[in-house]
C-alpha atoms as a PDB file:
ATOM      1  CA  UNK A   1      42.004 -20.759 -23.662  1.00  0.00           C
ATOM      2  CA  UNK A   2      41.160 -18.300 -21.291  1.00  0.00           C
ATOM      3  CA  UNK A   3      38.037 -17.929 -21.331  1.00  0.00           C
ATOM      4  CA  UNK A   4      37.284 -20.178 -18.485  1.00  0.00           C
ATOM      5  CA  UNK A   5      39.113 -17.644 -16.409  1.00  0.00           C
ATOM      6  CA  UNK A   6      36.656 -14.906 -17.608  1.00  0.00           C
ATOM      7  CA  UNK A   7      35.010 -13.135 -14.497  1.00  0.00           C
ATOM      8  CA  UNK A   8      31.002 -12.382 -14.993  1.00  0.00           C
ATOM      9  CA  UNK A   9      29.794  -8.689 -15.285  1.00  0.00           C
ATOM     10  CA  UNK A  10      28.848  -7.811 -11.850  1.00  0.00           C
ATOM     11  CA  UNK A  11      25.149  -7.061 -11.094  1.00  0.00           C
ATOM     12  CA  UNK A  12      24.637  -3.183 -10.230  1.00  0.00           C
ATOM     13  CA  UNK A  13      23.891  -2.547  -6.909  1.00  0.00           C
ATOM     14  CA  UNK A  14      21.130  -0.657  -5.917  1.00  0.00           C
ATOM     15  CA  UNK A  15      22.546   2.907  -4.412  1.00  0.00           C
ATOM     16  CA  UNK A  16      22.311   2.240  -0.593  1.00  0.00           C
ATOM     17  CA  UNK A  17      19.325   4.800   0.651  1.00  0.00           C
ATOM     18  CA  UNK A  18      20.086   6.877   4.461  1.00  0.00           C
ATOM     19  CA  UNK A  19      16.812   7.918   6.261  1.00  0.00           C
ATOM     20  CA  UNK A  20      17.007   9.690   9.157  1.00  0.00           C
ATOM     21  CA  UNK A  21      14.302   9.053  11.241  1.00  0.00           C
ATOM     22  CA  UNK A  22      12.734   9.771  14.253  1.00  0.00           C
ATOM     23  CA  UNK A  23      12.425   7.425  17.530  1.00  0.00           C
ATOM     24  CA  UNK A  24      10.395  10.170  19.563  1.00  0.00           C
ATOM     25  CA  UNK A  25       8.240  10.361  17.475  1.00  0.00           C
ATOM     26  CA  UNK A  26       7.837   6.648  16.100  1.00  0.00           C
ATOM     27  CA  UNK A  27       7.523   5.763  20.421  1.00  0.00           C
ATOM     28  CA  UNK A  28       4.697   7.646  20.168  1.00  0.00           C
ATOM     29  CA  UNK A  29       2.642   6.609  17.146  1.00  0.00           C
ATOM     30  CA  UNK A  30       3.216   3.253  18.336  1.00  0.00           C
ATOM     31  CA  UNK A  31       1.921   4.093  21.772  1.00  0.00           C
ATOM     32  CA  UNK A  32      -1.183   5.885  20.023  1.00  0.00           C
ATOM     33  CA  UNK A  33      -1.712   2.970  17.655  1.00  0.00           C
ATOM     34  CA  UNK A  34      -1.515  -0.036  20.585  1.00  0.00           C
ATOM     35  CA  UNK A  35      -4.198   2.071  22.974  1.00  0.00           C
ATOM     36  CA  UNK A  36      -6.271   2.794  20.008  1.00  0.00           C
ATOM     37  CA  UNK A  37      -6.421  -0.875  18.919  1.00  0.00           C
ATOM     38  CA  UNK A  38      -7.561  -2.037  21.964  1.00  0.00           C
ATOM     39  CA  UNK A  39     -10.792  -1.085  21.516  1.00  0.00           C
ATOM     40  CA  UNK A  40     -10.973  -3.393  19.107  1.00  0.00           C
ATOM     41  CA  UNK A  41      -9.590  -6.591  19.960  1.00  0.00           C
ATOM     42  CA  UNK A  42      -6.324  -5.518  20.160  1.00  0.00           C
ATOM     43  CA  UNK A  43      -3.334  -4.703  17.885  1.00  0.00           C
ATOM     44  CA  UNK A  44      -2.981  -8.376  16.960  1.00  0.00           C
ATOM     45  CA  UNK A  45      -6.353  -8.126  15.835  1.00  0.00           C
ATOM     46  CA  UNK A  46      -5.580  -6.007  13.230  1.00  0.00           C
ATOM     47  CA  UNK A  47      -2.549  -7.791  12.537  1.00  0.00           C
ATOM     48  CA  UNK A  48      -4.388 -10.689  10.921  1.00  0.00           C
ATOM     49  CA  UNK A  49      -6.825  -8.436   9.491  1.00  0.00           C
ATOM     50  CA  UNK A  50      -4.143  -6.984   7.225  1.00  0.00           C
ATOM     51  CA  UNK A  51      -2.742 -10.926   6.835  1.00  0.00           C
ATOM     52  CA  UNK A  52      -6.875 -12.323   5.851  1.00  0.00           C
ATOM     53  CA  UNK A  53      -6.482  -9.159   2.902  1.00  0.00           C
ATOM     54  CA  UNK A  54      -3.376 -10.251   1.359  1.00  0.00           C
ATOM     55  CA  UNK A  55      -4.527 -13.585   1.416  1.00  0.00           C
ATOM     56  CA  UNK A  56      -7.383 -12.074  -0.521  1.00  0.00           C
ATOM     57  CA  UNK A  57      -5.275 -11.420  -3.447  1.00  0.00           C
ATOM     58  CA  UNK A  58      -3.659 -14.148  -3.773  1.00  0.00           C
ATOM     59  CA  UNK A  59      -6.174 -16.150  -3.888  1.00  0.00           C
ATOM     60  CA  UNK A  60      -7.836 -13.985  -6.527  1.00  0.00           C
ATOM     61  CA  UNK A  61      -4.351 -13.491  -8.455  1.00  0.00           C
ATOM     62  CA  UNK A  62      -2.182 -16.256  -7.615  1.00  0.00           C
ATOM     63  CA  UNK A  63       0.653 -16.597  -5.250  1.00  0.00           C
ATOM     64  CA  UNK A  64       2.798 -15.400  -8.209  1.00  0.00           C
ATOM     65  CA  UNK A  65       0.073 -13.032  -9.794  1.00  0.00           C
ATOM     66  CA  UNK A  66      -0.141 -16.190 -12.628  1.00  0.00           C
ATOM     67  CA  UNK A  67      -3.788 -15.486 -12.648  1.00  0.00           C
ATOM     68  CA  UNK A  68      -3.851 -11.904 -13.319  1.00  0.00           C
ATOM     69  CA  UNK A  69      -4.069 -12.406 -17.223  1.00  0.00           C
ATOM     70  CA  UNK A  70      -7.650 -14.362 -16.474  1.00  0.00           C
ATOM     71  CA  UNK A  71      -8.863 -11.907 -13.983  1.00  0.00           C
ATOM     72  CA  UNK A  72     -12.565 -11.197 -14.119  1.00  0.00           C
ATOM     73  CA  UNK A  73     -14.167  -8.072 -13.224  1.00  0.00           C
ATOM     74  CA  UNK A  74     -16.086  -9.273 -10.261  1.00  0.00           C
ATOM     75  CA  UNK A  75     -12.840 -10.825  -8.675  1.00  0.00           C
ATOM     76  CA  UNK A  76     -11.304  -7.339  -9.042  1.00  0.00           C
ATOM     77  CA  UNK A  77     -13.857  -5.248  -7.963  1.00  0.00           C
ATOM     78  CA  UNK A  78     -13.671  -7.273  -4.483  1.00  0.00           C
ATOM     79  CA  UNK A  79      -9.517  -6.573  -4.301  1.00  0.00           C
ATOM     80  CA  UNK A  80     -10.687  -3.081  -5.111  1.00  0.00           C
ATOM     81  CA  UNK A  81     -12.746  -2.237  -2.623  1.00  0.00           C
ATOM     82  CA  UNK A  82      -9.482  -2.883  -0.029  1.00  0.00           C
ATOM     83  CA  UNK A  83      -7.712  -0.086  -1.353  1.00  0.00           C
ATOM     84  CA  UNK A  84      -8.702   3.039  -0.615  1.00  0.00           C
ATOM     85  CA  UNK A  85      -7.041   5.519  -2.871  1.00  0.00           C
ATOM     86  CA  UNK A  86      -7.925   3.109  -5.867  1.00  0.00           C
ATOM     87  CA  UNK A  87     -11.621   2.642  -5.481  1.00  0.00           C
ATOM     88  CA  UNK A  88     -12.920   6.129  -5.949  1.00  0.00           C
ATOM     89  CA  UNK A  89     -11.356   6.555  -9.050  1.00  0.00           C
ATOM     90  CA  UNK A  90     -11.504   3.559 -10.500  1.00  0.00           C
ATOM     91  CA  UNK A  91     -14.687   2.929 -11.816  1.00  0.00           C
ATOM     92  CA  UNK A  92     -14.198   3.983 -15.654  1.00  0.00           C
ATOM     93  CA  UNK A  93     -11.788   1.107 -15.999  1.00  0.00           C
ATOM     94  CA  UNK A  94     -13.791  -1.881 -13.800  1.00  0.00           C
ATOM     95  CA  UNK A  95     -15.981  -2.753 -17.604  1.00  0.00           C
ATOM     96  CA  UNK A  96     -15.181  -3.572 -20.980  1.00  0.00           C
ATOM     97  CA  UNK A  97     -13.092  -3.091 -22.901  1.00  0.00           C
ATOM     98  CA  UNK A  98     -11.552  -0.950 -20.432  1.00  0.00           C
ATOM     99  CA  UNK A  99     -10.925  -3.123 -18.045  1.00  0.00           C
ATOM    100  CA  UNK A 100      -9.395  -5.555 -20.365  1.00  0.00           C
ATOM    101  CA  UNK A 101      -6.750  -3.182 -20.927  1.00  0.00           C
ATOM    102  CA  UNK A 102      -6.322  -2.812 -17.214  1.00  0.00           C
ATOM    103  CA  UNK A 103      -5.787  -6.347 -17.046  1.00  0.00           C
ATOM    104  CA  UNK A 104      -3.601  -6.946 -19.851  1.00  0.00           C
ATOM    105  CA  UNK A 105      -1.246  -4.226 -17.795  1.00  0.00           C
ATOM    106  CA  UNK A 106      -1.454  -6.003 -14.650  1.00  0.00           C
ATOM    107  CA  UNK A 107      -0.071  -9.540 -16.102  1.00  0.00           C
ATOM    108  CA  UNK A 108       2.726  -7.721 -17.667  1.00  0.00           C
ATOM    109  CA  UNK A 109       3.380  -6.362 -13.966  1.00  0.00           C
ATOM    110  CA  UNK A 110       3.576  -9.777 -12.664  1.00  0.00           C
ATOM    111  CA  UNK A 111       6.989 -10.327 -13.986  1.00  0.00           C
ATOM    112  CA  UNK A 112       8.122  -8.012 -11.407  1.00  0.00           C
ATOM    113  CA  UNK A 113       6.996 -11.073  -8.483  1.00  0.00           C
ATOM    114  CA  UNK A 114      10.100 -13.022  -9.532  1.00  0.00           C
ATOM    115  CA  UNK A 115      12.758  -9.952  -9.918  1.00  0.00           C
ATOM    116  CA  UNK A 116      12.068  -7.290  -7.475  1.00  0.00           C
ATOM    117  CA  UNK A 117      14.848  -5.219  -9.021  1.00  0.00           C
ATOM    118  CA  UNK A 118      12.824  -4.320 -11.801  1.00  0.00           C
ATOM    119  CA  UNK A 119      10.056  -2.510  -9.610  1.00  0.00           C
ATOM    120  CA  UNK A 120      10.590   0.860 -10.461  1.00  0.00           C
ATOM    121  CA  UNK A 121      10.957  -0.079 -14.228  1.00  0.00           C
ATOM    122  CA  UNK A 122       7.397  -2.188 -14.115  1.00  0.00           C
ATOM    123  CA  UNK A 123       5.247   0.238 -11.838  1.00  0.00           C
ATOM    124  CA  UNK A 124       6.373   3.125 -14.446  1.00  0.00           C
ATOM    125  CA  UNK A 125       5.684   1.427 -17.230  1.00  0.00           C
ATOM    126  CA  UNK A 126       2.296   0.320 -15.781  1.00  0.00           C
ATOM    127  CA  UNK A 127       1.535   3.890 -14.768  1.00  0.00           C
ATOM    128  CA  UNK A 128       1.725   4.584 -18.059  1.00  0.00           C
ATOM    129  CA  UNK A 129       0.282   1.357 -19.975  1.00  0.00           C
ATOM    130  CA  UNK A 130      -3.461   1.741 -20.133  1.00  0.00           C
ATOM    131  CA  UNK A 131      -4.649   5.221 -19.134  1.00  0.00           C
ATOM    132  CA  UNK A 132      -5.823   7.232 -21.901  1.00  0.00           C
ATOM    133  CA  UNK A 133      -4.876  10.944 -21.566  1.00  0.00           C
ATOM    134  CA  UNK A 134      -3.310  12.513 -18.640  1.00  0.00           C
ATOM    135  CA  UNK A 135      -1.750  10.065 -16.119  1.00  0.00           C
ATOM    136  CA  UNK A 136      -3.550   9.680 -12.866  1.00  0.00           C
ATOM    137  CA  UNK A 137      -1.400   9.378  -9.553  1.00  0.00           C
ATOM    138  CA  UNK A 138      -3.992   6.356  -8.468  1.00  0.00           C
ATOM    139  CA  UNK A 139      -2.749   4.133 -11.191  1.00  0.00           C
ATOM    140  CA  UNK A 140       0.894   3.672  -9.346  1.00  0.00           C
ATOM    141  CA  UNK A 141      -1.125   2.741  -6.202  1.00  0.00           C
ATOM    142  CA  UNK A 142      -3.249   0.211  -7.796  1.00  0.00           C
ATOM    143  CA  UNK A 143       0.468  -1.529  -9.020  1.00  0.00           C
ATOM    144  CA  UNK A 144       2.006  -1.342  -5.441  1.00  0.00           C
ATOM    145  CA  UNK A 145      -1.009  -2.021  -3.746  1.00  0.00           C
ATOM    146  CA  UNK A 146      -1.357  -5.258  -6.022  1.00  0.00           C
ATOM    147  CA  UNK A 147       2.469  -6.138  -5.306  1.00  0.00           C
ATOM    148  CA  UNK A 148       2.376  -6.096  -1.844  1.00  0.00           C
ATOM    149  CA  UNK A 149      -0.481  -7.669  -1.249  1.00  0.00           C
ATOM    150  CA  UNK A 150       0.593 -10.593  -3.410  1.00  0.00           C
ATOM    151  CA  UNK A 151       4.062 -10.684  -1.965  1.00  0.00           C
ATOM    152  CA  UNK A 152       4.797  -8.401   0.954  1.00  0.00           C
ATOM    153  CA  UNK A 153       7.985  -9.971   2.130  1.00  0.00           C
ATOM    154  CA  UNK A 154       9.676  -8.689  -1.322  1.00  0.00           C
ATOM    155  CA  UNK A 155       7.670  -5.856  -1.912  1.00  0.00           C
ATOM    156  CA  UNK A 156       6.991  -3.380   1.219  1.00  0.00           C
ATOM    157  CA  UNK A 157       4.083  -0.711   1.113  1.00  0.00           C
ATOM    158  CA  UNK A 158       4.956   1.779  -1.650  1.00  0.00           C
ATOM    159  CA  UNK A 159       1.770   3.873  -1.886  1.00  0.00           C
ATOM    160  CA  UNK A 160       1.900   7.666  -2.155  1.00  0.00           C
ATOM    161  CA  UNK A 161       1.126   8.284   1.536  1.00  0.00           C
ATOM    162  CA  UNK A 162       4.351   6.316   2.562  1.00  0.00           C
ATOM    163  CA  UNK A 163       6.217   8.625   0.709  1.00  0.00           C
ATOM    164  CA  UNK A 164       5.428  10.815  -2.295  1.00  0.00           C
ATOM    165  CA  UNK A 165       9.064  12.851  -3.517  1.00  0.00           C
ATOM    166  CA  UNK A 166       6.674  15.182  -5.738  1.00  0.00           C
ATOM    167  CA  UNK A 167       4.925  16.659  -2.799  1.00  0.00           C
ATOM    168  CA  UNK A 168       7.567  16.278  -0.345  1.00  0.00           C
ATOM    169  CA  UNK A 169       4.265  14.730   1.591  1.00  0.00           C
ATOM    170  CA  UNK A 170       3.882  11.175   3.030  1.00  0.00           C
ATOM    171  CA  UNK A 171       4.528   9.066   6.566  1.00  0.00           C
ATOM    172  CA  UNK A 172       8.281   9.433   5.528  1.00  0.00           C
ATOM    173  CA  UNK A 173       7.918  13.529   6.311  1.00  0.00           C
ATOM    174  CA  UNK A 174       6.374  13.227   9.536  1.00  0.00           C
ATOM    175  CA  UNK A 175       8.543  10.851  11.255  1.00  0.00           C
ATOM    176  CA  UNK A 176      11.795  12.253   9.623  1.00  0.00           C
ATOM    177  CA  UNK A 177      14.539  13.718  12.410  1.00  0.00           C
ATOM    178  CA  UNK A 178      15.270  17.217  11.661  1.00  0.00           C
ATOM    179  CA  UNK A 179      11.773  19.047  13.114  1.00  0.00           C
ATOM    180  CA  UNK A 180      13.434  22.283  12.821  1.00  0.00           C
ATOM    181  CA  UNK A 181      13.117  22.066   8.898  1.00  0.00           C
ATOM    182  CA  UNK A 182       9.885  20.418   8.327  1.00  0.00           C
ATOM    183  CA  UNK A 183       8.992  22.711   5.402  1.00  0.00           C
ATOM    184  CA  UNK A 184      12.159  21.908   3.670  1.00  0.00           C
ATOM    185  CA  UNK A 185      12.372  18.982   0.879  1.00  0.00           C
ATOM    186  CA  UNK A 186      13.733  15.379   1.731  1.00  0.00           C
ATOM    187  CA  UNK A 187      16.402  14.894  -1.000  1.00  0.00           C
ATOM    188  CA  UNK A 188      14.852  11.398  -1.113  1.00  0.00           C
ATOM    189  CA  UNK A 189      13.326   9.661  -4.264  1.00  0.00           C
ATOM    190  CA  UNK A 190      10.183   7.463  -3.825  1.00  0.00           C
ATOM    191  CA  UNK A 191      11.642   4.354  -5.790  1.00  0.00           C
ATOM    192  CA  UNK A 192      12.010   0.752  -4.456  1.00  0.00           C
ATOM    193  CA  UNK A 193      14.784   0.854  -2.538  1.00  0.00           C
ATOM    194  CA  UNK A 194      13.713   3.811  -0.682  1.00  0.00           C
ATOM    195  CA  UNK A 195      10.893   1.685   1.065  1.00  0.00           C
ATOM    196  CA  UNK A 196      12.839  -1.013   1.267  1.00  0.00           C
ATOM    197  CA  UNK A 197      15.034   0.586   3.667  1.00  0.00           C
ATOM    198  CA  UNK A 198      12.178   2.625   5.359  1.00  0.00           C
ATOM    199  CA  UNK A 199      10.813  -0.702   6.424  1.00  0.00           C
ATOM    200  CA  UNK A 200      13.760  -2.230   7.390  1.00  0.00           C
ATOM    201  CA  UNK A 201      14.144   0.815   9.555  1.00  0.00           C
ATOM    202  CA  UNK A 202      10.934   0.462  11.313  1.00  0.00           C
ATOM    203  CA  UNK A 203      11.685  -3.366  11.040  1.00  0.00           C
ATOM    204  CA  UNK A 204      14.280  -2.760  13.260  1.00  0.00           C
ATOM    205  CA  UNK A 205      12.364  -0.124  15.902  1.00  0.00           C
ATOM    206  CA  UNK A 206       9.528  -2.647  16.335  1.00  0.00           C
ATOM    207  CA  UNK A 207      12.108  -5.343  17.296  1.00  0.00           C
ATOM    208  CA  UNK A 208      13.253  -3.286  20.064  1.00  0.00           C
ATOM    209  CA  UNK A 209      10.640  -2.987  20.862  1.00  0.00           C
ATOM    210  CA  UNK A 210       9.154  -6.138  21.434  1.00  0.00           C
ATOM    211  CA  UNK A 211       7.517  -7.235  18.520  1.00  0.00           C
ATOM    212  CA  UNK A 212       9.377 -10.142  16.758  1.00  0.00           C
ATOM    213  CA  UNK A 213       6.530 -11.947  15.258  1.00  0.00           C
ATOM    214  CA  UNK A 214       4.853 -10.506  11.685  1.00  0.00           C
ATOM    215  CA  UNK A 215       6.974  -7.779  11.904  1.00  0.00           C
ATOM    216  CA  UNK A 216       6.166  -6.742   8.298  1.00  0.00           C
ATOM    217  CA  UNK A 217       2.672  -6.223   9.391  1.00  0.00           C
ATOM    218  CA  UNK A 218       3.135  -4.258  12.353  1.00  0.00           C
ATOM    219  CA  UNK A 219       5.110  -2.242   9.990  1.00  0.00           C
ATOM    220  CA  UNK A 220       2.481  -1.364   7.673  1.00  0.00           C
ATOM    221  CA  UNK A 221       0.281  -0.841  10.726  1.00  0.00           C
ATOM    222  CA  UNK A 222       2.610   1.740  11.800  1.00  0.00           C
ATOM    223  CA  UNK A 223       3.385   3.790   9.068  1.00  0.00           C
ATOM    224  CA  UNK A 224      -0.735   3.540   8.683  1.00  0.00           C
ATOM    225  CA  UNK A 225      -0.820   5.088  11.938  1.00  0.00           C
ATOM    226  CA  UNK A 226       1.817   8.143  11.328  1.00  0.00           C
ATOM    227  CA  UNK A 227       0.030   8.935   8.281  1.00  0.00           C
ATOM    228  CA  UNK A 228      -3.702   8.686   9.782  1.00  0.00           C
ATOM    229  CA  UNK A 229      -2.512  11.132  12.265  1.00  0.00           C
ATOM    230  CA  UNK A 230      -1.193  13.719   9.683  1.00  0.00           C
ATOM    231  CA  UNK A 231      -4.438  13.712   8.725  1.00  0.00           C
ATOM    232  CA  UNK A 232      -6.265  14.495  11.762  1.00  0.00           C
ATOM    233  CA  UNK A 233      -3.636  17.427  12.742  1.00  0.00           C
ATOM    234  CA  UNK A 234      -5.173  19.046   9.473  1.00  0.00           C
ATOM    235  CA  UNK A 235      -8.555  18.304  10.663  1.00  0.00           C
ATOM    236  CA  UNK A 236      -9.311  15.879   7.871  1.00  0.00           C
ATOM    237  CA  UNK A 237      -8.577  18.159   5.522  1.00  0.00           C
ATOM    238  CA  UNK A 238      -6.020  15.687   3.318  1.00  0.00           C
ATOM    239  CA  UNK A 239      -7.498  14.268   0.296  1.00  0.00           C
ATOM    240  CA  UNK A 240     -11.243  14.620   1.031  1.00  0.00           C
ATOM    241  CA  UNK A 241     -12.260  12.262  -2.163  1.00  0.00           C
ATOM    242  CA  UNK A 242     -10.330   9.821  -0.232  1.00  0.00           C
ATOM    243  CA  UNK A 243     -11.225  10.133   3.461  1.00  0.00           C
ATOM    244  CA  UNK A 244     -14.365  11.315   5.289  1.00  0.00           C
ATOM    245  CA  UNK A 245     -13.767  13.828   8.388  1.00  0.00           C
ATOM    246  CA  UNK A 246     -13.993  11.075  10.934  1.00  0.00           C
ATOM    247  CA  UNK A 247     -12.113  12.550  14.346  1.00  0.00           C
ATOM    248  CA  UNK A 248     -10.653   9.234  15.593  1.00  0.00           C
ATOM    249  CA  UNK A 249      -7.072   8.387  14.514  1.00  0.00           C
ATOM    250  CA  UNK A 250      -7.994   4.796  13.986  1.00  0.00           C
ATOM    251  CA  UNK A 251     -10.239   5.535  11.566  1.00  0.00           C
ATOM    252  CA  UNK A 252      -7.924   7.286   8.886  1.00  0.00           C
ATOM    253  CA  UNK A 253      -5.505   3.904  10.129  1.00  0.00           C
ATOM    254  CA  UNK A 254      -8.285   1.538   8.903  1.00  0.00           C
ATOM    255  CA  UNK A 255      -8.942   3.681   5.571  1.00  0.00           C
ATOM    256  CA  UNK A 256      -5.609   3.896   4.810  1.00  0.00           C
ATOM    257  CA  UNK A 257      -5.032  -0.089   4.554  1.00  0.00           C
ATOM    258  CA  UNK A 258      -8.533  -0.571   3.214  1.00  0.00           C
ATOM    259  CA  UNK A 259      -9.437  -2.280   5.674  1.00  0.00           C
ATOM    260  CA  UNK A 260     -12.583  -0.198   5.920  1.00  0.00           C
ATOM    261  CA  UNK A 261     -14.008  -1.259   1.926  1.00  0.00           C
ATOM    262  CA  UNK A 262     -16.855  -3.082   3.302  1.00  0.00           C
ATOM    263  CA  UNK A 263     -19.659  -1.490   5.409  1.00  0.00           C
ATOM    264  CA  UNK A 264     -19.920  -2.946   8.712  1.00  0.00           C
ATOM    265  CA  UNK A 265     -23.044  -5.589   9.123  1.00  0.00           C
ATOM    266  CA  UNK A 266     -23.705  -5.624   5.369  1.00  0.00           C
ATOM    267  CA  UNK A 267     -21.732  -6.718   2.066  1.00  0.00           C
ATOM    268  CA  UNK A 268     -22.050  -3.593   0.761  1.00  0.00           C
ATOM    269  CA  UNK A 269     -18.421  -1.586  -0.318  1.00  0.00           C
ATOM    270  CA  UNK A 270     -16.723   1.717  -0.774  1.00  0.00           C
ATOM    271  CA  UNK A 271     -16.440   0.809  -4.344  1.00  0.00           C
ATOM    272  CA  UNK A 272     -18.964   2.622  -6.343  1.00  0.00           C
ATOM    273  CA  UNK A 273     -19.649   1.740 -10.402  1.00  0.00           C
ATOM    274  CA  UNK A 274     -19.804   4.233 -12.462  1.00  0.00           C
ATOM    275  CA  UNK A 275     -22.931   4.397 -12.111  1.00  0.00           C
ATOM    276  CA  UNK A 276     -22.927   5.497  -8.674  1.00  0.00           C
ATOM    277  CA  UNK A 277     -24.044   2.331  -7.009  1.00  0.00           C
ATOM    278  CA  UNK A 278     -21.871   0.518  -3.956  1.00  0.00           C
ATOM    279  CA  UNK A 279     -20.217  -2.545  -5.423  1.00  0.00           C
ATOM    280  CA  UNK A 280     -22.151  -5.632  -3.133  1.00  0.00           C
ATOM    281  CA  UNK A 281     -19.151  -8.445  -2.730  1.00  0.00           C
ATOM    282  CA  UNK A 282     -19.861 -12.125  -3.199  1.00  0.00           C
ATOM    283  CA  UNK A 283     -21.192 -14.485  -0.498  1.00  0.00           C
ATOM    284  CA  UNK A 284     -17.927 -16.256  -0.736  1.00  0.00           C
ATOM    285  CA  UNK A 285     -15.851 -13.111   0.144  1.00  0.00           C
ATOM    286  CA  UNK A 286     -15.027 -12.196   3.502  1.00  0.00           C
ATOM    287  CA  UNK A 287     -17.649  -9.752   4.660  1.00  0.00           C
ATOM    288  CA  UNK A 288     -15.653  -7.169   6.519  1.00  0.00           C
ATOM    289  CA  UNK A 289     -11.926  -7.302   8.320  1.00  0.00           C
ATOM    290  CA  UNK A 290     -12.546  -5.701  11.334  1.00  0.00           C
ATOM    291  CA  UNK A 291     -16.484  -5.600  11.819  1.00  0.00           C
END
């Protein structure tokens, strides 16, 4: 009789995340980013650039990642070549029957596209799914990569140089408030919601400051920026299988959204097979972002 008046189990909520951040020193990576893009067509410029390479992916995977389980190796080796801590280390997995197994893991990620709560579940368990021996820190950038590029309104950039709790490294660190203990650990974990509310953060700064359109962009533009800048302050130092010693800022910026994977003038990549040669991308595929 009274079951009608039964209440449902309430949904846990996520734990609510508290960043303390910087404005001096978000002011001026912005200011560094906007002069440096000029030079280049301006910020907006890269803007759409980052827009064209999400496009990219869906198109390749689906705008709900429902073409993942059909993926062919050619199709990926194009997204691969836009991310840039994926493509050097990927190349033992890009033929078969490895890279069926690769692929298999990647439509069991998709289920994530339609419940976003289950992020940190999925990305672990695909960080674990097809990798034979020791796990390999790439493997949870290839899953974030893939989910914000196929949706980043729900998912917001979640690779290791946003934030990486391990290594107490990452954009996070270098625009955090307290300067006076920069050596000390943040006492914050590098799950979902921890992005999540670092974006809606800098959601928030770019607002005030003037930017109200594609704000999710800008965003990933900016925490590009922080991090590209870490980088040069240790002279280029910072994952050298990833990055060449280039000097300007923009550079590392470009690398670190992949926006550099094809060679300017040519359709030749970043991605190398295993056998050493550059990966050449399809006439149909957009020749380079920011030539």
């Amino acid at each position: 009789m009274a079951g009608w008046l039964a209440k449902p189990n309430p949904q846990p909520q996520p734990k609510p995340v508290r960043l303390e951040l910087s404005g001096e020193r978000l002011e001026a990576s912005l200011a560094r980013l906007t002069a440096g893009c000029e030079s280049h067509g301006g910020i907006e410029r890269y803007v759409q650039a980052v827009k064209l390479k999400s496009a990219m992916f869906r198109d390749a995977l689906g705008a709900s990642g429902e073409h993942a389980g059909t993926l062919e190796p050619e199709a990926f080796k194009g997204l691969c070549t836009f991310m840039a801590t994926v493509r050097r280390r990927i190349a033992p997995w890009l033929e078969r029957p490895d890279f069926d197994a690769l692929r298999d893991a990647l439509a069991r990620l998709m289920c994530v596209i339609g419940d976003a709560g289950a992020t940190d579940r999925e990305v672990a368990a695909f960080d674990a799914g097809f990798i034979r021996g020791e796990p390999q820190r790439w493997v949870r950038d290839l899953a974030v990569e893939i989910l914000h590029n196929l949706a980043p309104e729900r998912f917001p950039l979640m690779n290791r140089w946003v934030w990486d709790a391990a290594t107490n490294t990452g954009a996070l660190r270098e625009i955090w408030f307290d300067a006076q203990q920069e050596s000390a650990p943040i006492e914050v974990a590098d799950g979902y919601q921890t992005f999540l509310t670092l974006r809606e953060e800098l959601s928030g700064f770019l607002t005030r400051n003037g930017f109200f359109r594609d704000v999710i962009y800008y965003v990933d533009l900016l925490c590009a920026q922080v991090y590209a800048e870490y980088i040069c302050e240790q002279g280029g130092s910072y994952l050298r299988t990833d990055f060449s010693a280039e000097e300007d800022p923009l550079q590392y910026t470009r690398r670190l959204l992949g926006l550099d994977g094809v060679r300017a003038g040519t359709r030749r990549t970043r991605l190398k097979t295993i056998d050493g040669k550059a990966f050449v991308l399809e006439e149909n595929t957009p020749q380079g972002l920011l030539d």
